[in-house]
N, C-alpha and C. Protein backbone atom coordinates (compact mmCIF):
# COMPACT_ATOMS: atom_id res chain seq x y z
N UNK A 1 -127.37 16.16 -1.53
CA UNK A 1 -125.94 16.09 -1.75
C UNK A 1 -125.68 15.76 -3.21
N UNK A 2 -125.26 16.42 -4.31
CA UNK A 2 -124.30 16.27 -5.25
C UNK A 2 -123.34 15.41 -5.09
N UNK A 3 -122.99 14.89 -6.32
CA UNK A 3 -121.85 14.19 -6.70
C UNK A 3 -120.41 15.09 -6.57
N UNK A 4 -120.58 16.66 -6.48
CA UNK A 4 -119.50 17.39 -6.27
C UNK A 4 -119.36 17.31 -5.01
N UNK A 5 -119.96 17.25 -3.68
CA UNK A 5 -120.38 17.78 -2.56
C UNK A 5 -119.18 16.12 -1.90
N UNK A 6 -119.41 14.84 -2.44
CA UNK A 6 -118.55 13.83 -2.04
C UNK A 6 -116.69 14.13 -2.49
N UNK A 7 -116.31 13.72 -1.64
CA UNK A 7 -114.51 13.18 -1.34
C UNK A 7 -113.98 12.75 -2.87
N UNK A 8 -113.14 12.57 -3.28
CA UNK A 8 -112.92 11.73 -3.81
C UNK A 8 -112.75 10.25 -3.84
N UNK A 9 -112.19 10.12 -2.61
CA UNK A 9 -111.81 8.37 -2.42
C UNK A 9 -113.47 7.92 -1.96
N UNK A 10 -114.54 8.82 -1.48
CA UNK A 10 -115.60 8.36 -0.72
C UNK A 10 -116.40 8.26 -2.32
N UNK A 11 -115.98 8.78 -3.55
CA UNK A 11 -117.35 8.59 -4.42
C UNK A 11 -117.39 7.17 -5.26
N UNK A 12 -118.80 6.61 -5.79
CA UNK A 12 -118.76 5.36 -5.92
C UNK A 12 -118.15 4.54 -6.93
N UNK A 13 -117.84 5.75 -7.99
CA UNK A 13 -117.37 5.33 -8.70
C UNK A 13 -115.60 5.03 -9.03
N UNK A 14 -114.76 4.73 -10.17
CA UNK A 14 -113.41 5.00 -10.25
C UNK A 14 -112.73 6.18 -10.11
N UNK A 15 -111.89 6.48 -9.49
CA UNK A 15 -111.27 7.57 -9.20
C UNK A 15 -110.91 8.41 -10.92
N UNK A 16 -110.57 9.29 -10.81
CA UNK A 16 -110.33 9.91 -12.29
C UNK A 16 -109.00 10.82 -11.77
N UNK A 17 -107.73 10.86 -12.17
CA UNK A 17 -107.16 11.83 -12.04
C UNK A 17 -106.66 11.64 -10.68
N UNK A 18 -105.36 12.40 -10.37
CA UNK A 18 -104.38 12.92 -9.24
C UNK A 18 -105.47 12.99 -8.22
N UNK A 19 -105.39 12.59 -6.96
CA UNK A 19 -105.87 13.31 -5.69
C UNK A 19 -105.01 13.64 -5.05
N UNK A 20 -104.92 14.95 -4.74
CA UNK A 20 -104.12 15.97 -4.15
C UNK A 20 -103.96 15.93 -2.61
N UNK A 21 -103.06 16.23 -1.81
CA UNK A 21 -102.52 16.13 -0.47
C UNK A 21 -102.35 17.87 -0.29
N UNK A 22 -103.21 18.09 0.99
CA UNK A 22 -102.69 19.58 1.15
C UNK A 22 -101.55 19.80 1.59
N UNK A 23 -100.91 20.71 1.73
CA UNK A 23 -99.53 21.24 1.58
C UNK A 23 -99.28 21.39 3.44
N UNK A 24 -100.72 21.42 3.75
CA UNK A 24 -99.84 21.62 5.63
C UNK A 24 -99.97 19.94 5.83
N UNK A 25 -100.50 18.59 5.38
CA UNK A 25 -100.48 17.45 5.91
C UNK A 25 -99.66 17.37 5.58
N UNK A 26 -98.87 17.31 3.85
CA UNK A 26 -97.42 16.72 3.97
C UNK A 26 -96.43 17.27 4.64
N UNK A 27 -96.85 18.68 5.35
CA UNK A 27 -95.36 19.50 6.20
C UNK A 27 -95.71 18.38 7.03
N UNK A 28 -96.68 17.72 7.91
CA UNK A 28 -97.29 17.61 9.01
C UNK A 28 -96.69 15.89 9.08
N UNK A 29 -96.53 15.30 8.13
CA UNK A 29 -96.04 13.93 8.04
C UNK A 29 -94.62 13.97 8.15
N UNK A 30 -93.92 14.73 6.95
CA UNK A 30 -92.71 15.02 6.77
C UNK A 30 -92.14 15.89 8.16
N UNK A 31 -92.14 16.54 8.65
CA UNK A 31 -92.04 16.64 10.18
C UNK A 31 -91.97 15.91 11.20
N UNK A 32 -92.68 14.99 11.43
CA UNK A 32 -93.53 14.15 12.17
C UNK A 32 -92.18 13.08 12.51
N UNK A 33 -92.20 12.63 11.23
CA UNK A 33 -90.85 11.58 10.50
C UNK A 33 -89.80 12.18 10.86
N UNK A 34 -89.32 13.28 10.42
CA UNK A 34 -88.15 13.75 10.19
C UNK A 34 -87.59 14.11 8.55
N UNK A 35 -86.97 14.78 8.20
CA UNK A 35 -86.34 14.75 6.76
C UNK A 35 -85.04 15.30 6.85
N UNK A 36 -84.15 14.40 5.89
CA UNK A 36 -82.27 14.72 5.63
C UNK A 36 -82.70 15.15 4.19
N UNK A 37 -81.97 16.40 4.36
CA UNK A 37 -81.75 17.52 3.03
C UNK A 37 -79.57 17.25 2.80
N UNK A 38 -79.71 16.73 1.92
CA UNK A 38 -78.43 16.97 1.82
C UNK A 38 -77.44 17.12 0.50
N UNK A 39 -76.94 18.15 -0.29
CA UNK A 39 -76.31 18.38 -1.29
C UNK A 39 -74.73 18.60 -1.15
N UNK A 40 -74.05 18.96 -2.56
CA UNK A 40 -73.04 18.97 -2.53
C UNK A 40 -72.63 19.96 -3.12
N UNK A 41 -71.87 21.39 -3.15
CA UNK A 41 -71.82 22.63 -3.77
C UNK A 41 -70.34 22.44 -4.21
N UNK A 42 -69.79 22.82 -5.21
CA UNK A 42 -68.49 22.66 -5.86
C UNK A 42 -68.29 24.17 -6.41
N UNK A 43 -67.08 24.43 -6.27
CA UNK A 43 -67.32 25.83 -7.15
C UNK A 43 -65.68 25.60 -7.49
N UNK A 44 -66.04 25.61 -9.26
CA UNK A 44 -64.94 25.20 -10.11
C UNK A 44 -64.33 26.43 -11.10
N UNK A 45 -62.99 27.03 -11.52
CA UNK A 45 -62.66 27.34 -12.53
C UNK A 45 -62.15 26.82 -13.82
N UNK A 46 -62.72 26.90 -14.96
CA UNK A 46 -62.13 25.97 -16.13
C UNK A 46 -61.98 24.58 -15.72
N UNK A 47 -63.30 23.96 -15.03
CA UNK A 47 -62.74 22.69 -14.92
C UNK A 47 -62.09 21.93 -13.57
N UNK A 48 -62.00 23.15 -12.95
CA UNK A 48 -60.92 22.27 -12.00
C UNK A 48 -61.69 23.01 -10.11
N UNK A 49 -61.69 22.27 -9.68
CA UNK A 49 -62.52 22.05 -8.87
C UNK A 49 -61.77 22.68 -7.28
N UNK A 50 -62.21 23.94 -7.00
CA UNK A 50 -61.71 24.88 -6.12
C UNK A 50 -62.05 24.90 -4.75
N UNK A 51 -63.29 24.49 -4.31
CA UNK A 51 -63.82 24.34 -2.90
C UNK A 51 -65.06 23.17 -3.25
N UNK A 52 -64.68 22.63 -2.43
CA UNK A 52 -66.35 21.64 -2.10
C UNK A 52 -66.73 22.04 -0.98
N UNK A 53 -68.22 22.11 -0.74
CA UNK A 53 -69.02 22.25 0.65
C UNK A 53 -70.15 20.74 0.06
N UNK A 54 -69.99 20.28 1.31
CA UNK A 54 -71.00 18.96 1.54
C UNK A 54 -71.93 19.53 2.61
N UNK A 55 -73.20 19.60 2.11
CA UNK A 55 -74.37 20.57 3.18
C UNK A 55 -75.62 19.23 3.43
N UNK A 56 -75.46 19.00 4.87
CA UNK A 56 -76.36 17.96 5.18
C UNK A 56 -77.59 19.23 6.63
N UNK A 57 -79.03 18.46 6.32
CA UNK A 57 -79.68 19.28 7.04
C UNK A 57 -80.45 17.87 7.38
N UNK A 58 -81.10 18.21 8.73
CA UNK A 58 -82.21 17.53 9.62
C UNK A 58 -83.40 17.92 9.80
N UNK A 59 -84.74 18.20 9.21
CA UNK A 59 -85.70 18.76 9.70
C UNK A 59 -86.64 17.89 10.47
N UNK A 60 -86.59 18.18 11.43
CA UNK A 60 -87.92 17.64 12.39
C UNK A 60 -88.78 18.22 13.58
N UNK A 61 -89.90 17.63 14.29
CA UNK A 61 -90.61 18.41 14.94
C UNK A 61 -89.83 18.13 16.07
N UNK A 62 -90.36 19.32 17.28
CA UNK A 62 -89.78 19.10 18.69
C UNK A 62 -90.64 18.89 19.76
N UNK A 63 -90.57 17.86 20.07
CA UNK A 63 -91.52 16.99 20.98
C UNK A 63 -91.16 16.98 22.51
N UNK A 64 -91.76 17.70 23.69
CA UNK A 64 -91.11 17.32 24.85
C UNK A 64 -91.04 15.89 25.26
N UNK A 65 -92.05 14.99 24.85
CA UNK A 65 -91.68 13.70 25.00
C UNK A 65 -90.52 12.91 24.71
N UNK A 66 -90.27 13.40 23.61
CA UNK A 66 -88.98 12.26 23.24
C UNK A 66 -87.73 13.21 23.84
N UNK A 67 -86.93 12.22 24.28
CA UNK A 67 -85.50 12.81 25.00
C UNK A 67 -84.82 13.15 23.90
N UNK A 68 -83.78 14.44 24.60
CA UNK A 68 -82.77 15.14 23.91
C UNK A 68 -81.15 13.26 23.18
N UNK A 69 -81.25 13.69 22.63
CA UNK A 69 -79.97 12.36 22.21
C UNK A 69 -78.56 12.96 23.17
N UNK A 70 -78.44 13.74 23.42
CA UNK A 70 -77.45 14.03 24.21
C UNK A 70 -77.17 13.81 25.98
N UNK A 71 -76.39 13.69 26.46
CA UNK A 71 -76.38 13.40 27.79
C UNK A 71 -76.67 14.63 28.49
N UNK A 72 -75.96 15.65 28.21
CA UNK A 72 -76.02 17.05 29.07
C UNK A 72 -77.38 17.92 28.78
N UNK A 73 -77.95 17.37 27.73
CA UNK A 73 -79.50 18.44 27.85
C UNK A 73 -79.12 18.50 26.26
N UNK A 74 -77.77 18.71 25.38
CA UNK A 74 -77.48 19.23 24.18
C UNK A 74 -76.65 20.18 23.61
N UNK A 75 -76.64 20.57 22.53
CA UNK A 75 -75.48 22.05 22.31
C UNK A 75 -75.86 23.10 22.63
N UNK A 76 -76.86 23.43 23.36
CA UNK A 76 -77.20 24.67 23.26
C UNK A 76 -77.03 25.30 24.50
């Protein structure tokens, strides 16, 4: 076994540099949790401020274990 062939956090020495998170664990956490996406869109002429949209989002996984928050099953 090489010194390339070890982890990073597993080699003996000090870490050097960023260790990287693959891109499906953080979907896989961030899911897991849940995530609120939420912005604010304005669309202005000269200044003066014509429509607001306030855009809020929920992303999370769907688990048959955990109950619907609704009484009737939900909106759908």
């Amino acid at each position: 076994m090489t010194y390339d062939d070890v982890a990073p956090w597993e080699s003996p020495g000090p870490l050097n540099g960023p260790i990287g998170v693959p891109l499906v664990d953080l979907l896989d956490r961030l899911l897991a949790t849940g995530v609120v996406i939420s912005g604010d869109l304005v669309i202005a002429i000269a200044d003066v401020p014509l429509v607001r949209l306030s855009l809020h989002a929920l992303l999370s996984s769907v688990n048959e274990r955990v109950p619907a928050p609704w009484a009737d099953g939900g909106p759908l």
